[in-house]
C-alpha atoms as a PDB file:
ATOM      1  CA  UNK A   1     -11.735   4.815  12.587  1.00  0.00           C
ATOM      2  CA  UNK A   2     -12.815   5.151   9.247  1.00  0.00           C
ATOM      3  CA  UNK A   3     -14.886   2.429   7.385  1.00  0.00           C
ATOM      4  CA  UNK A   4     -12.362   1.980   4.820  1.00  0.00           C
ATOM      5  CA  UNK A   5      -9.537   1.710   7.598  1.00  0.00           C
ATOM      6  CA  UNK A   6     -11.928  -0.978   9.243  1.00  0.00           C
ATOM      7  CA  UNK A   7     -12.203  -2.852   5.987  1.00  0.00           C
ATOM      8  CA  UNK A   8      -8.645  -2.938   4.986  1.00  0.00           C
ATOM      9  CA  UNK A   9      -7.682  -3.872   8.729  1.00  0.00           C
ATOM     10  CA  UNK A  10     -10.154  -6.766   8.444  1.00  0.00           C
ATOM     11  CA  UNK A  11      -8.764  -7.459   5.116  1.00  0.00           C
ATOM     12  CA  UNK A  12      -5.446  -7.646   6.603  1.00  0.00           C
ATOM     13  CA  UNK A  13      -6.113  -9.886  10.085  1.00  0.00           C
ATOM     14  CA  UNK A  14      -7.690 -12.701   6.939  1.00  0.00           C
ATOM     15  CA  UNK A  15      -4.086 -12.261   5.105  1.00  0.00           C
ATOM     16  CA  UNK A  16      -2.254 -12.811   8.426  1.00  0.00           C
ATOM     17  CA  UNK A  17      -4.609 -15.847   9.508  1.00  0.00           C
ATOM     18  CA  UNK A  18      -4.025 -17.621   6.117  1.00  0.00           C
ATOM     19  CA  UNK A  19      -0.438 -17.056   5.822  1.00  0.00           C
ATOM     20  CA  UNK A  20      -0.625 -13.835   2.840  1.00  0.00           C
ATOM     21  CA  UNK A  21      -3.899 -15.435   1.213  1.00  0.00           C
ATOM     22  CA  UNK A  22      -6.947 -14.404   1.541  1.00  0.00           C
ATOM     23  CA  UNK A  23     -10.434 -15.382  -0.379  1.00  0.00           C
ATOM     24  CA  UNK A  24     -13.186 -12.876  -0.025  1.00  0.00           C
ATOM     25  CA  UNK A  25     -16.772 -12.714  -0.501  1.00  0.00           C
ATOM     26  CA  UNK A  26     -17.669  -9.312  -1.255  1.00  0.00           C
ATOM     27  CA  UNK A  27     -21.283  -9.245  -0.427  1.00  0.00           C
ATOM     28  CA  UNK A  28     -20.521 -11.082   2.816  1.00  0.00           C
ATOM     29  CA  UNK A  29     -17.949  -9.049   3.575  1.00  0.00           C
ATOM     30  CA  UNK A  30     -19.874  -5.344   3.227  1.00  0.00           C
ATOM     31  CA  UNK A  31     -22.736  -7.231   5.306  1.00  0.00           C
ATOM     32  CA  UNK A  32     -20.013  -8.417   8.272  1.00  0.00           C
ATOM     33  CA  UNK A  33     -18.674  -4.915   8.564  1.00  0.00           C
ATOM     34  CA  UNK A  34     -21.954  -3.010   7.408  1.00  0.00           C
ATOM     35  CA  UNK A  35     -20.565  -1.137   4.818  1.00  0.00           C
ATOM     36  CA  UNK A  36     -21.749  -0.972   0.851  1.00  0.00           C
ATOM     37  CA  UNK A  37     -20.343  -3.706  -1.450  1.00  0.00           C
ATOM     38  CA  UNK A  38     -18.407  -0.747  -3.551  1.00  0.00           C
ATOM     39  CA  UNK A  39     -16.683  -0.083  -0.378  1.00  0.00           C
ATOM     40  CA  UNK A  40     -14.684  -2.754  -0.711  1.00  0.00           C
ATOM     41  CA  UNK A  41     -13.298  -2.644  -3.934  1.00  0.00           C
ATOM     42  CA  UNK A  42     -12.463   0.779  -3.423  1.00  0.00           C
ATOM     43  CA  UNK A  43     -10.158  -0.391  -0.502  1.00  0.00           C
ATOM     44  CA  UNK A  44      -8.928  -3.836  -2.796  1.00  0.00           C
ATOM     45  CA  UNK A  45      -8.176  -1.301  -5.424  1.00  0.00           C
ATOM     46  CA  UNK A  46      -6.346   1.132  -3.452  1.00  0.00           C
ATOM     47  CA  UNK A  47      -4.918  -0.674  -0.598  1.00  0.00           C
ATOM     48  CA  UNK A  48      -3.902  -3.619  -2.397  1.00  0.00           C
ATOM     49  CA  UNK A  49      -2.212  -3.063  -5.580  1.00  0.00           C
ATOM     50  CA  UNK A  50       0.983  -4.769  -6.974  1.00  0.00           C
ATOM     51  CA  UNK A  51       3.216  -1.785  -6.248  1.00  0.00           C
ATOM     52  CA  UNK A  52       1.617  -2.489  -2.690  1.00  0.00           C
ATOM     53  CA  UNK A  53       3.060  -6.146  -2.866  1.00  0.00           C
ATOM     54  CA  UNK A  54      -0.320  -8.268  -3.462  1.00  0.00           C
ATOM     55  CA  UNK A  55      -2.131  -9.457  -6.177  1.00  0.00           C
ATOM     56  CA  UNK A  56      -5.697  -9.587  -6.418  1.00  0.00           C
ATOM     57  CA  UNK A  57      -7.971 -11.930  -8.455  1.00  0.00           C
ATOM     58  CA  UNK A  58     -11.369 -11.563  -8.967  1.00  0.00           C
ATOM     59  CA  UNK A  59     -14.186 -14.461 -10.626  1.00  0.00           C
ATOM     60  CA  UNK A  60     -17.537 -12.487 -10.750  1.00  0.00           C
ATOM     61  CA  UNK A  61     -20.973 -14.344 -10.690  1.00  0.00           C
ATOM     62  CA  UNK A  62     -22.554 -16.504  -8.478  1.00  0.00           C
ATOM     63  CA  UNK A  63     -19.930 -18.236  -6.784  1.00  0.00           C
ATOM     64  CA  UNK A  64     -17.289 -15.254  -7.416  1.00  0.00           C
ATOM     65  CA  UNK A  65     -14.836 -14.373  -5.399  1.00  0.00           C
ATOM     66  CA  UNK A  66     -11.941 -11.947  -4.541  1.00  0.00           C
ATOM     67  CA  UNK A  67      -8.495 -13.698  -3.985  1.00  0.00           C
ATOM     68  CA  UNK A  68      -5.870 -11.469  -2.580  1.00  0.00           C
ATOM     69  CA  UNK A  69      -1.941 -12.853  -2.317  1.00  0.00           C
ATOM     70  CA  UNK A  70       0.500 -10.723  -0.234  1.00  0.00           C
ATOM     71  CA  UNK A  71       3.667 -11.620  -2.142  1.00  0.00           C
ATOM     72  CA  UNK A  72       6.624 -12.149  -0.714  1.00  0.00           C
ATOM     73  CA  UNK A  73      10.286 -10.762  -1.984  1.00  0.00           C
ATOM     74  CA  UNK A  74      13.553 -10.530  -0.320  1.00  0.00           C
ATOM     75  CA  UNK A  75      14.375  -7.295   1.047  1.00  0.00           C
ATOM     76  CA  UNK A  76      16.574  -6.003  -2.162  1.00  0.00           C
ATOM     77  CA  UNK A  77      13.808  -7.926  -5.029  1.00  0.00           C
ATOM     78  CA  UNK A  78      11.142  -5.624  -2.671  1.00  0.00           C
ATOM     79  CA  UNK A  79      12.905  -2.696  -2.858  1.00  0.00           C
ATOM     80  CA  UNK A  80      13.669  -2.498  -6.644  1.00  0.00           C
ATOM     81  CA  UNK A  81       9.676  -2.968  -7.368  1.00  0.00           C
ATOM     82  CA  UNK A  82       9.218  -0.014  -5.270  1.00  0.00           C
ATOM     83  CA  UNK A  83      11.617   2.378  -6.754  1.00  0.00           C
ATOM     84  CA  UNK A  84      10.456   0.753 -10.488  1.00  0.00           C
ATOM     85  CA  UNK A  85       6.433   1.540  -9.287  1.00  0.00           C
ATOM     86  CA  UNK A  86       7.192   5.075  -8.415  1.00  0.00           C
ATOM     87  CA  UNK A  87       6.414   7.589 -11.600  1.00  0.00           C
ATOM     88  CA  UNK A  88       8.104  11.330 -12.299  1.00  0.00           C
ATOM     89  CA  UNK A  89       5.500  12.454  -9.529  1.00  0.00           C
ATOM     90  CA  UNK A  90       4.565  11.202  -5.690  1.00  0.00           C
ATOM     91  CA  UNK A  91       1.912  12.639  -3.459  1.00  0.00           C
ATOM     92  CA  UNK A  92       2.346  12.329  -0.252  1.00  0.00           C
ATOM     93  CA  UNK A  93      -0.434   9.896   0.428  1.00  0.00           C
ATOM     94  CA  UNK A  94       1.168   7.388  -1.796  1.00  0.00           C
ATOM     95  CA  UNK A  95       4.535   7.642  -0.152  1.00  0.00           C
ATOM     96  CA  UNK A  96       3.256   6.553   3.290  1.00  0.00           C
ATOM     97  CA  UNK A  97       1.302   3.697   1.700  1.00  0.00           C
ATOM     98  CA  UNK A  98       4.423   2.378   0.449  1.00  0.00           C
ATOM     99  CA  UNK A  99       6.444   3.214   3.720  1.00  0.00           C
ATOM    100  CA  UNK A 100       3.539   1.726   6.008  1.00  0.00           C
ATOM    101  CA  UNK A 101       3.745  -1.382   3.610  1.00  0.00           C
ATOM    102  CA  UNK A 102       7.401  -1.422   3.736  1.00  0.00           C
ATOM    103  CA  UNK A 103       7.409  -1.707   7.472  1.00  0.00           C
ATOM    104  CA  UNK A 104       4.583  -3.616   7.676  1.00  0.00           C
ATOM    105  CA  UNK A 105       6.256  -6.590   5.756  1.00  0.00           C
ATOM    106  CA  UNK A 106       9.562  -6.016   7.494  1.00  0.00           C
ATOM    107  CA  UNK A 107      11.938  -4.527   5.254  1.00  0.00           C
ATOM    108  CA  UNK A 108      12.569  -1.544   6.647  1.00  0.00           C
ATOM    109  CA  UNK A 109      12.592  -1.009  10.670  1.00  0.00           C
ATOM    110  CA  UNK A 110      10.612   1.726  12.825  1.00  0.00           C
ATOM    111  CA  UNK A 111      13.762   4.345  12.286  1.00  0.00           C
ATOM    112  CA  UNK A 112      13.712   4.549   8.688  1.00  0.00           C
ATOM    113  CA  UNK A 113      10.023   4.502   8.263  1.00  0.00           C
ATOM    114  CA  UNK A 114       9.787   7.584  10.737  1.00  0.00           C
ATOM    115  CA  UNK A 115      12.644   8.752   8.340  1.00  0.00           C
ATOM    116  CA  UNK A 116      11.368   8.574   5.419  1.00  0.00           C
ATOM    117  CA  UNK A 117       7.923  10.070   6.099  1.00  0.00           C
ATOM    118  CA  UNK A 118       9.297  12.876   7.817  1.00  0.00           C
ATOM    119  CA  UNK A 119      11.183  13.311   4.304  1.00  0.00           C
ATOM    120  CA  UNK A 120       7.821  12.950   2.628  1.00  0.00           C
ATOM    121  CA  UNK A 121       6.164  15.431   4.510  1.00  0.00           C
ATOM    122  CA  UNK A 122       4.338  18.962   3.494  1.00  0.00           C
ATOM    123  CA  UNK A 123       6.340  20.801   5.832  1.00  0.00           C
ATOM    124  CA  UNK A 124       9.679  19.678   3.947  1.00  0.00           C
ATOM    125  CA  UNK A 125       8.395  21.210   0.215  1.00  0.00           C
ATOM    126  CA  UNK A 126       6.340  24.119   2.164  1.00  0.00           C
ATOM    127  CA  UNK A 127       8.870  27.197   0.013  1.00  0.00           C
ATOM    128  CA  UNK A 128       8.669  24.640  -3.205  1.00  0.00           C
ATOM    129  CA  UNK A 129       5.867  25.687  -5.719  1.00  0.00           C
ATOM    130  CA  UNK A 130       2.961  23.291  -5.446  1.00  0.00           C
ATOM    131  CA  UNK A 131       3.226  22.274  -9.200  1.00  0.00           C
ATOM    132  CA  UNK A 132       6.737  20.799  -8.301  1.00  0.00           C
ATOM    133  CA  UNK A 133       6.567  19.190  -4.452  1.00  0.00           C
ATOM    134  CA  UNK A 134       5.139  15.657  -6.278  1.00  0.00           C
ATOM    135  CA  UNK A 135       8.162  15.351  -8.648  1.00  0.00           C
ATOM    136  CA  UNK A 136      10.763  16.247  -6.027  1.00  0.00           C
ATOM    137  CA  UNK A 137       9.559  14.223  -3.678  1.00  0.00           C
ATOM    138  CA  UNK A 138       9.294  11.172  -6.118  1.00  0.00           C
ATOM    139  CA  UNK A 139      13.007  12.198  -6.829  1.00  0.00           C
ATOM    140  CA  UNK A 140      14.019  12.187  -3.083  1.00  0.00           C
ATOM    141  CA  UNK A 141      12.140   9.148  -2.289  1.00  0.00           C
ATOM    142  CA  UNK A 142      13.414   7.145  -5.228  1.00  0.00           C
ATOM    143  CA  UNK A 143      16.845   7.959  -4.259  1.00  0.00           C
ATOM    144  CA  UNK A 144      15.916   7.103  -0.418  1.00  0.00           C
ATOM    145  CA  UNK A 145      15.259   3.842  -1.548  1.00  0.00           C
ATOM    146  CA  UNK A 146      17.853   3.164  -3.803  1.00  0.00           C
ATOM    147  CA  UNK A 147      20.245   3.945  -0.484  1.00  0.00           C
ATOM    148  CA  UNK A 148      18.171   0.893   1.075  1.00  0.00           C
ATOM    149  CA  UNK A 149      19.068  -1.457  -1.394  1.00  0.00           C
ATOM    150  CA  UNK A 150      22.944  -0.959  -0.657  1.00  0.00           C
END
């Protein structure tokens, strides 16, 4: 498993444990898993944005801190913020972010997540030119989720 995998799995088991909040000392943190302080804001900033569902707060200095918040929506409220975070263009990376995510706080079950990554997949766009797969996809997926909210 990759380092930042082990960080944002860490990062997660602290979110479950104190019911979506966690409060994180970075320095402590790099030195518990034995990774480089930069290594985890590069997984706070990528793994745990607001189009992700958290919010993250951050008091530098001394006594600083990192304060993460998983929020928590309804299924349709959850949905809509999805669909409204998604640009004209989606790599496939970010799509199963947001599906992982999606399952991961319940609001979609095992069937549509396997679903909608096969949708999101290379092999779907392979005969599209590469300088449009990331806006059909965003297209696709947009309307995918859109269906969810019925």
């Amino acid at each position: 498993m990759r380092m930042s995998d082990l960080v944002a799995q860490h990062i997660l088991e602290m979110l479950e444990e104190q019911n979506g909040n966690a409060e994180i000392r970075r320095n402590e943190l790099a030195g518990t898993l034995g990774c480089v302080p930069s290594q985890i804001n590069y997984v706070i900033t990528s793994r745990f944005t607001p189009e992700q569902g958290y919010i993250v707060e951050s008091r530098r200095g001394g006594g600083g801190y990192i304060r993460i918040t998983r929020v928590k929506m309804d299924k349709s409220t959850a949905l809509m913020h999805i669909v409204n975070s998604i640009g004209a263009t989606l790599d496939k990376a970010s799509a199963e972010v947001m599906i992982k995510n999606m399952y991961n706080q319940s609001i979609i079950d095992i069937t549509t997540a396997k679903l909608l990554m096969s949708a999101m997949s290379e092999r779907i766009f392979v005969d599209i030119p590469q300088n449009y797969r990331d806006v059909l996809r965003a297209r696709i997926f947009k309307n995918m989720i859109l269906t969810l909210c019925d």
